[in-house]
PDB file of N, CA and C in Angstrom:
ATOM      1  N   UNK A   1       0.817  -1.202   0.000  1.00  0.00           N
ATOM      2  CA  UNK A   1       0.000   0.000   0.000  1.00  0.00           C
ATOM      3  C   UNK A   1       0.854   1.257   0.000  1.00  0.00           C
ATOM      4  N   UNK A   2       2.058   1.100   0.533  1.00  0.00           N
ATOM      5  CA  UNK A   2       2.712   2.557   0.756  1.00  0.00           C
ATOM      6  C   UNK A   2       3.651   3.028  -0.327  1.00  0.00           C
ATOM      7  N   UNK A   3       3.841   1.290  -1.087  1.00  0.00           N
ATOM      8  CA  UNK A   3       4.757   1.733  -2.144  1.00  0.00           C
ATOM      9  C   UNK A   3       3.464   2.544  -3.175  1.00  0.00           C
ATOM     10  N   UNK A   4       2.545   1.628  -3.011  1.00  0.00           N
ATOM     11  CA  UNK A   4       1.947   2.311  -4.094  1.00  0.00           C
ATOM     12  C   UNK A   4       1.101   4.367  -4.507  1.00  0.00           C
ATOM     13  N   UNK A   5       1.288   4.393  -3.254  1.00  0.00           N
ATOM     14  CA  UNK A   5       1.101   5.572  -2.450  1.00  0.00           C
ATOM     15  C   UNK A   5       2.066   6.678  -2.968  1.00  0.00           C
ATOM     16  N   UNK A   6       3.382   5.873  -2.527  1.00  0.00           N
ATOM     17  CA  UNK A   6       4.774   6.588  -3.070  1.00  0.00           C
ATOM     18  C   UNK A   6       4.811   6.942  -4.430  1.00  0.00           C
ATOM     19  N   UNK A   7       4.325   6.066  -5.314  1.00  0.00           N
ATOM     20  CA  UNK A   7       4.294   5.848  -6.644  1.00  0.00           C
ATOM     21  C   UNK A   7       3.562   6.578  -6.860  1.00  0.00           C
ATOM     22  N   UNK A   8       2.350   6.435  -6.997  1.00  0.00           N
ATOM     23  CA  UNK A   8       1.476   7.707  -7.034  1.00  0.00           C
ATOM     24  C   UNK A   8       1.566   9.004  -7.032  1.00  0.00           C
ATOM     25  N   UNK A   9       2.534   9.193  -6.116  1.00  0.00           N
ATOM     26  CA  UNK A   9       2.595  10.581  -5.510  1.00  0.00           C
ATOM     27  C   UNK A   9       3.690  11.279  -6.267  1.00  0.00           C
ATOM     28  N   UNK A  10       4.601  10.591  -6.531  1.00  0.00           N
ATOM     29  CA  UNK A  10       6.180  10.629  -7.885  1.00  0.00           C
ATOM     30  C   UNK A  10       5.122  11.153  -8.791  1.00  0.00           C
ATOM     31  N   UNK A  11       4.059   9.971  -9.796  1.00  0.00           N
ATOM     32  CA  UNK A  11       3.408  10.207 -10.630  1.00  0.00           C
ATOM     33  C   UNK A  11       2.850  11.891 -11.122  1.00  0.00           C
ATOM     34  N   UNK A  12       2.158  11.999  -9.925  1.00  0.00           N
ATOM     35  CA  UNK A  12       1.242  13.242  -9.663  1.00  0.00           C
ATOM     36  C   UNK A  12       2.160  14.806  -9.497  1.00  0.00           C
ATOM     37  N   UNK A  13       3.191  14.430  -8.884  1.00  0.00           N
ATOM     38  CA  UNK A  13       4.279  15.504  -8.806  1.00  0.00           C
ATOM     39  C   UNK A  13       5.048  15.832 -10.452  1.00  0.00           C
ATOM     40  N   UNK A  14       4.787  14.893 -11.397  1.00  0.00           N
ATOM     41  CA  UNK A  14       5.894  15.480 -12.214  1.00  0.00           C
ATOM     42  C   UNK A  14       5.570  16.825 -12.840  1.00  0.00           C
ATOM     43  N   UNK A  15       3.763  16.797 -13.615  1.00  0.00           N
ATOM     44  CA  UNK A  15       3.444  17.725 -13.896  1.00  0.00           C
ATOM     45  C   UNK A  15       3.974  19.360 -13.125  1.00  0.00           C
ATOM     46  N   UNK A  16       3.919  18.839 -11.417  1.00  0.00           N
ATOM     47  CA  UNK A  16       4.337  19.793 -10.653  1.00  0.00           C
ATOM     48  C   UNK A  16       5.711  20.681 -10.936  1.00  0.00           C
ATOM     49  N   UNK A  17       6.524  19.485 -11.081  1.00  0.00           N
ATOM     50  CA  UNK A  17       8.190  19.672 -11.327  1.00  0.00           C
ATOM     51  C   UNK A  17       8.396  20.048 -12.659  1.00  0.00           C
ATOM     52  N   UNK A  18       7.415  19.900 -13.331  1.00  0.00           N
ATOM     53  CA  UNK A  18       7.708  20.713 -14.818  1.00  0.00           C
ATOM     54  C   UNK A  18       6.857  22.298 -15.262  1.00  0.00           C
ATOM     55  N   UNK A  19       6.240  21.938 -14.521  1.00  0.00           N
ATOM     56  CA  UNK A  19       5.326  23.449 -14.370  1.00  0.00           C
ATOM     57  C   UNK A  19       6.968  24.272 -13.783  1.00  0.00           C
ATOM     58  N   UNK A  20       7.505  24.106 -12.328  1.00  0.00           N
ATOM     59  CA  UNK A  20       7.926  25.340 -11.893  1.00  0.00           C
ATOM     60  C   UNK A  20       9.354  25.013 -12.301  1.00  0.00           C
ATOM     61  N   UNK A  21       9.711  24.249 -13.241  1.00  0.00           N
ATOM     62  CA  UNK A  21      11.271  24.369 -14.157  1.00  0.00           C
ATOM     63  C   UNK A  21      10.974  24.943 -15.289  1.00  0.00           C
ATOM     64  N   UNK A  22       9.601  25.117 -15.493  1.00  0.00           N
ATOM     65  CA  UNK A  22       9.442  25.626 -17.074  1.00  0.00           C
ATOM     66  C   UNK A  22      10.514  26.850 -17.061  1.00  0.00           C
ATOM     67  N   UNK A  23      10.871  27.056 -18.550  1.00  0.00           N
ATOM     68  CA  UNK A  23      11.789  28.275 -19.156  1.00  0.00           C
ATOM     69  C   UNK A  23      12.897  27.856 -18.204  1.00  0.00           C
ATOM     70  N   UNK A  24      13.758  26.878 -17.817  1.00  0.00           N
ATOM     71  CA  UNK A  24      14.603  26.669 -16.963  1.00  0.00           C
ATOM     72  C   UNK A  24      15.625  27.815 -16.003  1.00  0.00           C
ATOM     73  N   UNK A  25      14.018  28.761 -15.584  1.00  0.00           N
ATOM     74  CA  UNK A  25      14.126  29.640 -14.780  1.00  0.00           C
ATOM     75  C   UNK A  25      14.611  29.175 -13.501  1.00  0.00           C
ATOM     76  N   UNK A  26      14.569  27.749 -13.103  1.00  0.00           N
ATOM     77  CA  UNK A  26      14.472  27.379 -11.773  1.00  0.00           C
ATOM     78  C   UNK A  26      15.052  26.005 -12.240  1.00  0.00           C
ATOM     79  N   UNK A  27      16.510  25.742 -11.099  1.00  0.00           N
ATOM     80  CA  UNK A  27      16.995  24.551 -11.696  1.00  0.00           C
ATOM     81  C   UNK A  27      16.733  22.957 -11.643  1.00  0.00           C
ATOM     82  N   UNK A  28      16.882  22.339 -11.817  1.00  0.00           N
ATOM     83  CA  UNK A  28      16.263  20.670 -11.795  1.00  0.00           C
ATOM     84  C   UNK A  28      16.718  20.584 -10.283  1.00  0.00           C
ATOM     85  N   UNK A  29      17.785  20.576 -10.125  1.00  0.00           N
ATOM     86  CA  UNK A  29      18.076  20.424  -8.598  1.00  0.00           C
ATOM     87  C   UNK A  29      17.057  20.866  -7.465  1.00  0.00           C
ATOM     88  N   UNK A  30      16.764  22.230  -7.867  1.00  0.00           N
ATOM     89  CA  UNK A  30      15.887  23.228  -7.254  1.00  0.00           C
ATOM     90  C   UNK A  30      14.843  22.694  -7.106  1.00  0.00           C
ATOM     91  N   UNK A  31      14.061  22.206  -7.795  1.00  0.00           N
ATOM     92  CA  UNK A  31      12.816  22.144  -8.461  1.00  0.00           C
ATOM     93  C   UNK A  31      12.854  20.431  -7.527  1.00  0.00           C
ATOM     94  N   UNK A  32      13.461  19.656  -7.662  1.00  0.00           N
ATOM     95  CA  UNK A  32      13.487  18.790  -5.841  1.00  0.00           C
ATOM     96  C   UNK A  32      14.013  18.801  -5.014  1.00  0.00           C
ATOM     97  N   UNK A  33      14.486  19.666  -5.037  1.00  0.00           N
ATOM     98  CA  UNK A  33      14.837  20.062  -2.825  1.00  0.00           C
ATOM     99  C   UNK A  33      13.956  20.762  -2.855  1.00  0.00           C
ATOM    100  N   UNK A  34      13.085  21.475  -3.355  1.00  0.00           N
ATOM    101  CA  UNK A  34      11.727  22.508  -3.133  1.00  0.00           C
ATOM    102  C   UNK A  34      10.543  21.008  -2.570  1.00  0.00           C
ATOM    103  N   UNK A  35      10.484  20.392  -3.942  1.00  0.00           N
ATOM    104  CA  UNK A  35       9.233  19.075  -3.315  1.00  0.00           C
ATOM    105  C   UNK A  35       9.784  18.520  -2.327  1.00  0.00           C
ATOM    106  N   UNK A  36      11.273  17.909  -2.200  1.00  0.00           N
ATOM    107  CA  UNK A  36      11.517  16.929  -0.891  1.00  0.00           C
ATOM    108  C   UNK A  36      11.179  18.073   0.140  1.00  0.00           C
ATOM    109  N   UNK A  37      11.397  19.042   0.231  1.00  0.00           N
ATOM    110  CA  UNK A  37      11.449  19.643   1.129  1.00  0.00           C
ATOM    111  C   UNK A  37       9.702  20.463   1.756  1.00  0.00           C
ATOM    112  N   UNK A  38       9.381  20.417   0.614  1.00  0.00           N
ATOM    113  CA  UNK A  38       7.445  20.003   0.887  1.00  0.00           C
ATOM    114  C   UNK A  38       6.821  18.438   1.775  1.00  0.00           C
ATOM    115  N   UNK A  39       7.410  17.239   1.186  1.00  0.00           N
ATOM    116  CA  UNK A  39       7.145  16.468   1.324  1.00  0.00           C
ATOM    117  C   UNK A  39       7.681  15.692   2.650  1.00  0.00           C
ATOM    118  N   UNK A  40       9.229  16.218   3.158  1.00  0.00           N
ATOM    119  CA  UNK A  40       9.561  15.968   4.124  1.00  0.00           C
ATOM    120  C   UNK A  40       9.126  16.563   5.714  1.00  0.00           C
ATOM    121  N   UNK A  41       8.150  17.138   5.669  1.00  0.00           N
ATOM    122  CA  UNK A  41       7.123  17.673   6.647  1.00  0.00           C
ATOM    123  C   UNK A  41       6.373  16.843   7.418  1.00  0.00           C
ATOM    124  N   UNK A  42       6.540  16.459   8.483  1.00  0.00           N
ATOM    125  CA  UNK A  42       5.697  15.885   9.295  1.00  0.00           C
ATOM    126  C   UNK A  42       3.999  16.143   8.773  1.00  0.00           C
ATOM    127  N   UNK A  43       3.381  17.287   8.322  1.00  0.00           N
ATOM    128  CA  UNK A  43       2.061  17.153   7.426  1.00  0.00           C
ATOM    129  C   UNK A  43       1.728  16.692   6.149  1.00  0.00           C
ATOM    130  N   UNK A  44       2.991  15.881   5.672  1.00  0.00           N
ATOM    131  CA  UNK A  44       2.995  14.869   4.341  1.00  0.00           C
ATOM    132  C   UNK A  44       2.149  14.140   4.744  1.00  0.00           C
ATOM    133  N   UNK A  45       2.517  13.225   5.766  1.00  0.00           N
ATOM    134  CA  UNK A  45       2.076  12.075   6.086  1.00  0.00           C
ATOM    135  C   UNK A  45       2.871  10.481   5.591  1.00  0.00           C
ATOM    136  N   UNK A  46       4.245  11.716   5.216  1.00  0.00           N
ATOM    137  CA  UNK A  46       5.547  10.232   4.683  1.00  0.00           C
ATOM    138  C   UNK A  46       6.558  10.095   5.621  1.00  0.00           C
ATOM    139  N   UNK A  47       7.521   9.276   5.959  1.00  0.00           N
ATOM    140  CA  UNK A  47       8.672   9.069   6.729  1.00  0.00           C
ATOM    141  C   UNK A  47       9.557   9.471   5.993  1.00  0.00           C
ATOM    142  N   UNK A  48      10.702   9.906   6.550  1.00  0.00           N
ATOM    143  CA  UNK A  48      11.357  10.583   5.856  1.00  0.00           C
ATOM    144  C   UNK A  48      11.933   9.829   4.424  1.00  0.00           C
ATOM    145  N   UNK A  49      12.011   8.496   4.561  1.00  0.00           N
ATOM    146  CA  UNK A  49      12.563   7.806   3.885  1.00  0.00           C
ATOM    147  C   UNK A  49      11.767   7.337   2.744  1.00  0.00           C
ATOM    148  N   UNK A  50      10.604   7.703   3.080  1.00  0.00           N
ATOM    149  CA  UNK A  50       9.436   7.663   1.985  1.00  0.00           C
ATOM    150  C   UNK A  50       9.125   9.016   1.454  1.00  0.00           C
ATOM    151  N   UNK A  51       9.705   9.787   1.808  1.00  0.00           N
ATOM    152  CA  UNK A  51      10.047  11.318   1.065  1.00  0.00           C
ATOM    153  C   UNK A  51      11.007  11.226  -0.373  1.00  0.00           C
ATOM    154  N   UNK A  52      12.465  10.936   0.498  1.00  0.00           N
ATOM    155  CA  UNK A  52      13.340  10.473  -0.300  1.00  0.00           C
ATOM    156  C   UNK A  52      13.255   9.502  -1.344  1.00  0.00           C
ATOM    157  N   UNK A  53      12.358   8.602  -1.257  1.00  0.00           N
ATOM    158  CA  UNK A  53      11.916   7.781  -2.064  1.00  0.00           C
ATOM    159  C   UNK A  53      11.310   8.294  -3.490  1.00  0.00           C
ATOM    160  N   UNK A  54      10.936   9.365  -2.862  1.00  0.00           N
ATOM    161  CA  UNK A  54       9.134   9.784  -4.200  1.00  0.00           C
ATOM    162  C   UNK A  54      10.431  10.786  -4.609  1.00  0.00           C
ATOM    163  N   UNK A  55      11.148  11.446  -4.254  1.00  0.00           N
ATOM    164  CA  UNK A  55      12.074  12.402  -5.134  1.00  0.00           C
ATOM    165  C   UNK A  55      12.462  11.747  -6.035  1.00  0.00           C
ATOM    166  N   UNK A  56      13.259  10.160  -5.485  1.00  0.00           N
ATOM    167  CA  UNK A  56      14.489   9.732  -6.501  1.00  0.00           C
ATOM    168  C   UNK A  56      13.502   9.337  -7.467  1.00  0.00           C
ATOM    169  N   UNK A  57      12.641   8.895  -7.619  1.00  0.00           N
ATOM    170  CA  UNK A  57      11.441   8.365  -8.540  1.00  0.00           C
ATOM    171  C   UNK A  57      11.063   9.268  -9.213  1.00  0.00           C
ATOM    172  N   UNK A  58      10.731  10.890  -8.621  1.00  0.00           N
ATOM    173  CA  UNK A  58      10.101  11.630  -9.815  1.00  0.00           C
ATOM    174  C   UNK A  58      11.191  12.072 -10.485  1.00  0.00           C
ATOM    175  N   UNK A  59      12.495  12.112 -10.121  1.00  0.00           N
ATOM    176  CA  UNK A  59      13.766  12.717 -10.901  1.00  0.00           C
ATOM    177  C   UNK A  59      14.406  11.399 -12.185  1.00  0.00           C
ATOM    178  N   UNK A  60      13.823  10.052 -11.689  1.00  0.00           N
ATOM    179  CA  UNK A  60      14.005   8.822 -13.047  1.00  0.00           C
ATOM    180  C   UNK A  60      12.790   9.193 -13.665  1.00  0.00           C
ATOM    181  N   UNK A  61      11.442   9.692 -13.615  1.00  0.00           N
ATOM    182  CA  UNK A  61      10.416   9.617 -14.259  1.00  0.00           C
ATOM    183  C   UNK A  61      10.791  11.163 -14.989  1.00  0.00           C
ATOM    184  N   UNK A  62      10.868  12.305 -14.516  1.00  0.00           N
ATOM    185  CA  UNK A  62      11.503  13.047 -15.049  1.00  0.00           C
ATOM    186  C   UNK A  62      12.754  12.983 -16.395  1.00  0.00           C
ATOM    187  N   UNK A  63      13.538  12.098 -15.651  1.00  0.00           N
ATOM    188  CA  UNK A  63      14.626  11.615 -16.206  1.00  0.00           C
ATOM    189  C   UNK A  63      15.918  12.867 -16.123  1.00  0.00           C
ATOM    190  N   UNK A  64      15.683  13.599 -14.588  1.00  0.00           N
ATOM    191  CA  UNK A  64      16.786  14.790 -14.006  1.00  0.00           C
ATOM    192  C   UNK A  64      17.488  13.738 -13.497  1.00  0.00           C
ATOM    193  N   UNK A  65      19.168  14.348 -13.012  1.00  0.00           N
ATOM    194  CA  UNK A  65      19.768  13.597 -12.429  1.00  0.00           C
ATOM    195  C   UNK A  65      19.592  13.303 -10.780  1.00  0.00           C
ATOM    196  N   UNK A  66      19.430  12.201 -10.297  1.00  0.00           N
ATOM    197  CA  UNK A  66      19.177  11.935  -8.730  1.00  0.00           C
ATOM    198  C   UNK A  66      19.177  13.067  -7.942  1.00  0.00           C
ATOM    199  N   UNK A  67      19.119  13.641  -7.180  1.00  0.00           N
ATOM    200  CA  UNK A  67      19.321  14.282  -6.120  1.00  0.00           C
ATOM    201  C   UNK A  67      20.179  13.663  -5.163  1.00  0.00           C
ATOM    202  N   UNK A  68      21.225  14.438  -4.162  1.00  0.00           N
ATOM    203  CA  UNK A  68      21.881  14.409  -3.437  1.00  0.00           C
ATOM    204  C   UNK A  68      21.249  14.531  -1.840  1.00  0.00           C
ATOM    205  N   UNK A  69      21.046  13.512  -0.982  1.00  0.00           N
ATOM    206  CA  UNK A  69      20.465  14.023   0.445  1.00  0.00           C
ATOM    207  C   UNK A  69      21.320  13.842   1.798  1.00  0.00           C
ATOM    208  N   UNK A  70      20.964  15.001   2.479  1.00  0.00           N
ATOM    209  CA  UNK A  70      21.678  15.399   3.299  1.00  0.00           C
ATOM    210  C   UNK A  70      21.956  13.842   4.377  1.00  0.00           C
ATOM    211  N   UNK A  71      22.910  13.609   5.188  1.00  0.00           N
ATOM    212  CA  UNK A  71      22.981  12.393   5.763  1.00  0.00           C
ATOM    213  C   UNK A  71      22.134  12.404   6.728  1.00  0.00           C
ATOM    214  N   UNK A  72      21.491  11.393   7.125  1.00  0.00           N
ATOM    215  CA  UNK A  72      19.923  12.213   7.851  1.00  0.00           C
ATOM    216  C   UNK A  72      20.563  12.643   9.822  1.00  0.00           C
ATOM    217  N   UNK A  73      19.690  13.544  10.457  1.00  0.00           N
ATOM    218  CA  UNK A  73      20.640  13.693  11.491  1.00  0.00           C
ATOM    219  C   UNK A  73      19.862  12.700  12.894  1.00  0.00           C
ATOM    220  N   UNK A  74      20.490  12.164  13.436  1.00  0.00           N
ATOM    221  CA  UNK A  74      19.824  11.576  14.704  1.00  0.00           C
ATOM    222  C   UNK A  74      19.640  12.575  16.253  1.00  0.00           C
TER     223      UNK A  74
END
């Protein structure tokens, strides 16, 4: 259920991620540390690791290069 959730949610975001890169005013990088950083919010309703998840997915569905994430802190 959660993968599919995840999946979903990659899905539904790309339109997102191409709307605010349009005219590559705003860089691919940008354009997901802006969503992880939406999505990594305790009012997602994802773990962090299911944050990280839906980025690396919309950046292969995209087809941007991975994103880089911070080492998480304890």
């Amino acid at each position: 259920e959660r993968h599919e959730l995840c999946e979903d949610l990659a899905q539904m975001l790309v339109g997102t991620a191409l709307t605010q890169s349009h005219g590559g005013t705003v860089s691919e990088s940008a354009v997901l540390a802006r969503c992880h950083e939406a999505l990594a919010t305790g009012d997602s309703g994802l773990t962090a690791a299911e944050a990280q998840w839906v980025i690396q997915r919309l950046a292969e569905l995209l087809e941007w290069p991975l994103p880089e994430f911070p080492a998480a802190q304890a």
